[in-house]
C-alpha atoms as a PDB file:
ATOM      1  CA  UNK A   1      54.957 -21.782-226.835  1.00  0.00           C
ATOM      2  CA  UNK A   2      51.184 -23.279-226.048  1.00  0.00           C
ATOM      3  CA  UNK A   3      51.932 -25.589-229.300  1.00  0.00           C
ATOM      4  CA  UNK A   4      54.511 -26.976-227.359  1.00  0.00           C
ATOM      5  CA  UNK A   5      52.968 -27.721-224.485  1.00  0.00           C
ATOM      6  CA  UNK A   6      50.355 -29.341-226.167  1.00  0.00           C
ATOM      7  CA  UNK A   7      52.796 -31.820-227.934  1.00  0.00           C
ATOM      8  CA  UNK A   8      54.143 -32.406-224.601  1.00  0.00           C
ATOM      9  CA  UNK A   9      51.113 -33.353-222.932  1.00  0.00           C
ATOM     10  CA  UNK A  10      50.225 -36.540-225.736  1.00  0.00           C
ATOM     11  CA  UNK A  11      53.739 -38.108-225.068  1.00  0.00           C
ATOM     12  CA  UNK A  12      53.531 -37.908-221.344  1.00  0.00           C
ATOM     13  CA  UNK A  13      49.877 -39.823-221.294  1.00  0.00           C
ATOM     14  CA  UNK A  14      51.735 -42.489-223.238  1.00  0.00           C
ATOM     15  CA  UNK A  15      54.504 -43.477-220.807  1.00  0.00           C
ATOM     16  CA  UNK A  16      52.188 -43.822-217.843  1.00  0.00           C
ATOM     17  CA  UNK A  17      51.225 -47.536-218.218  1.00  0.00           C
ATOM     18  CA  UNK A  18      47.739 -48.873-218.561  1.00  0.00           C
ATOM     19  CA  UNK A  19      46.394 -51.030-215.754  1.00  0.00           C
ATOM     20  CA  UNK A  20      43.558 -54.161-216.341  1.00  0.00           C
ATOM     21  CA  UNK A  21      40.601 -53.270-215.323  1.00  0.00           C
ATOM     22  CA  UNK A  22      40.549 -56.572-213.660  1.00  0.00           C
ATOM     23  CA  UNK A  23      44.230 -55.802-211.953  1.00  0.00           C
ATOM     24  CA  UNK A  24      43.739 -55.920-207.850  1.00  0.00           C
ATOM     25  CA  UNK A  25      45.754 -52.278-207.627  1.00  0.00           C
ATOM     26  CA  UNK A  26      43.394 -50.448-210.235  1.00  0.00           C
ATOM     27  CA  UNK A  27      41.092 -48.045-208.759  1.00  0.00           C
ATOM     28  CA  UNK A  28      37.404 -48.384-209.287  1.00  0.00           C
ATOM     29  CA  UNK A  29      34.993 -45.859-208.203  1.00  0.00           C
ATOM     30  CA  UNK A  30      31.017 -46.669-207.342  1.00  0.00           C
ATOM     31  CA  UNK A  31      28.290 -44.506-206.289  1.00  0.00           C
ATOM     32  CA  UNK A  32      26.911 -45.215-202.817  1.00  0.00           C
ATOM     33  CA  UNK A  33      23.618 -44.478-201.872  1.00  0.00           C
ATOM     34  CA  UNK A  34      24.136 -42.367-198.656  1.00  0.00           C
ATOM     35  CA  UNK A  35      22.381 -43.804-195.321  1.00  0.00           C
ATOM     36  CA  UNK A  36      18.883 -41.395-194.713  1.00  0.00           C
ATOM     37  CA  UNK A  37      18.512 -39.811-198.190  1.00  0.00           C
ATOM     38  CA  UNK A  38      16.203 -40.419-200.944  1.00  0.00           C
ATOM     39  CA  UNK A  39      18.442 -39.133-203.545  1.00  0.00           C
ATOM     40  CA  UNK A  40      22.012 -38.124-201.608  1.00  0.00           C
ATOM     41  CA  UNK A  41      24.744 -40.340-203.887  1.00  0.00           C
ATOM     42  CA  UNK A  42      28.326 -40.394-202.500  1.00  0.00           C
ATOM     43  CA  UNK A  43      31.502 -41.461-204.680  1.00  0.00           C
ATOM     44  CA  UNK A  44      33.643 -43.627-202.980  1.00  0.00           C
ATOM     45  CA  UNK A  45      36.978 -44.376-204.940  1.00  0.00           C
ATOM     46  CA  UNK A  46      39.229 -48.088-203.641  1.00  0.00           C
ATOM     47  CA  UNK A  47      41.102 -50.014-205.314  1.00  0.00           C
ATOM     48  CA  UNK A  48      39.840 -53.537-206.908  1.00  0.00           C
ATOM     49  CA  UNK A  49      41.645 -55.630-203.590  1.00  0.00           C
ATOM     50  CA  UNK A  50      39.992 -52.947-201.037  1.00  0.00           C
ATOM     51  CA  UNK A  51      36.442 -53.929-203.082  1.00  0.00           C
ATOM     52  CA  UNK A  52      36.906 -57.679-202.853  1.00  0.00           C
ATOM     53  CA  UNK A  53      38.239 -57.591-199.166  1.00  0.00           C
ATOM     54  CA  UNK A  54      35.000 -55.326-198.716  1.00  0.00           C
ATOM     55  CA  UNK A  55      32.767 -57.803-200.328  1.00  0.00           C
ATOM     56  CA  UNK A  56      34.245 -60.755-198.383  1.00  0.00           C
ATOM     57  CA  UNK A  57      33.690 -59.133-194.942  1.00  0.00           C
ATOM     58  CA  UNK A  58      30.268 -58.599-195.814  1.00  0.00           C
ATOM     59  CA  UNK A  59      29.693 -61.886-196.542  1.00  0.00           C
ATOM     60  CA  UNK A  60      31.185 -63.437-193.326  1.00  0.00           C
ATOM     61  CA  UNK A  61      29.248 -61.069-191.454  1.00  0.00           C
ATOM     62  CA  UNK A  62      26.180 -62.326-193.237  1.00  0.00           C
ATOM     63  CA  UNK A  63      26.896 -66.261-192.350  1.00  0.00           C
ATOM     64  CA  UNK A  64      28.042 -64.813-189.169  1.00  0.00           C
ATOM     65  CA  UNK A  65      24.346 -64.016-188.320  1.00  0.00           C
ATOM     66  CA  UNK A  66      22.624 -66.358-190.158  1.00  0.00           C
ATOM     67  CA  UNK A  67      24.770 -68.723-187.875  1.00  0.00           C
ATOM     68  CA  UNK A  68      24.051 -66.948-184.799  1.00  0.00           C
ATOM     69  CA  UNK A  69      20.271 -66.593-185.974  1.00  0.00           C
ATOM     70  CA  UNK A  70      19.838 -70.177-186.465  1.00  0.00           C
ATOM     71  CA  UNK A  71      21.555 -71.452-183.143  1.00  0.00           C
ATOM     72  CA  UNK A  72      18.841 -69.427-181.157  1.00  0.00           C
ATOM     73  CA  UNK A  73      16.156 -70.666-182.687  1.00  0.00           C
ATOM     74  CA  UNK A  74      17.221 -74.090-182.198  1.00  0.00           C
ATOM     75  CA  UNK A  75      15.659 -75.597-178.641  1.00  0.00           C
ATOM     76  CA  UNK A  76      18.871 -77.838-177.656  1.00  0.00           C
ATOM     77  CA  UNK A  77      19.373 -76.677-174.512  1.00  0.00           C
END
């Protein structure tokens, strides 16, 4: 009986179908240095369109401020 399960197990991998690495609903997975540690690491698993809507929010808070940094230093009123 193990033989067959382990015939079984080779066929099933093969129907499940292979997402691009580039593809916006394949899941990637970094390691994210955890806030107060030296050497704390957490793993933090999303899927490619969570990490580029991620990455865009960062970077409109970043002009955000650099926006709102610039208009106080300015002396027009």
């Amino acid at each position: 009986m193990p033989a067959l399960l382990l015939t079984a197990i080779p066929a099933m991998a093969e129907d499940k179908p292979k997402l691009d690495r580039n593809d916006p609903s394949a899941v990637r997975c970094k390691r994210l240095e955890v806030t107060g540690s030296l050497v704390r690491k957490e793993r933090v698993c999303k899927t490619n369109a969570e990490w580029r809507a991620i990455s865009e929010q960062q970077n409109r808070d970043a002009d955000d401020l650099i926006t709102r940094s610039r208009a106080g230093m300015n002396p027009s009123g």
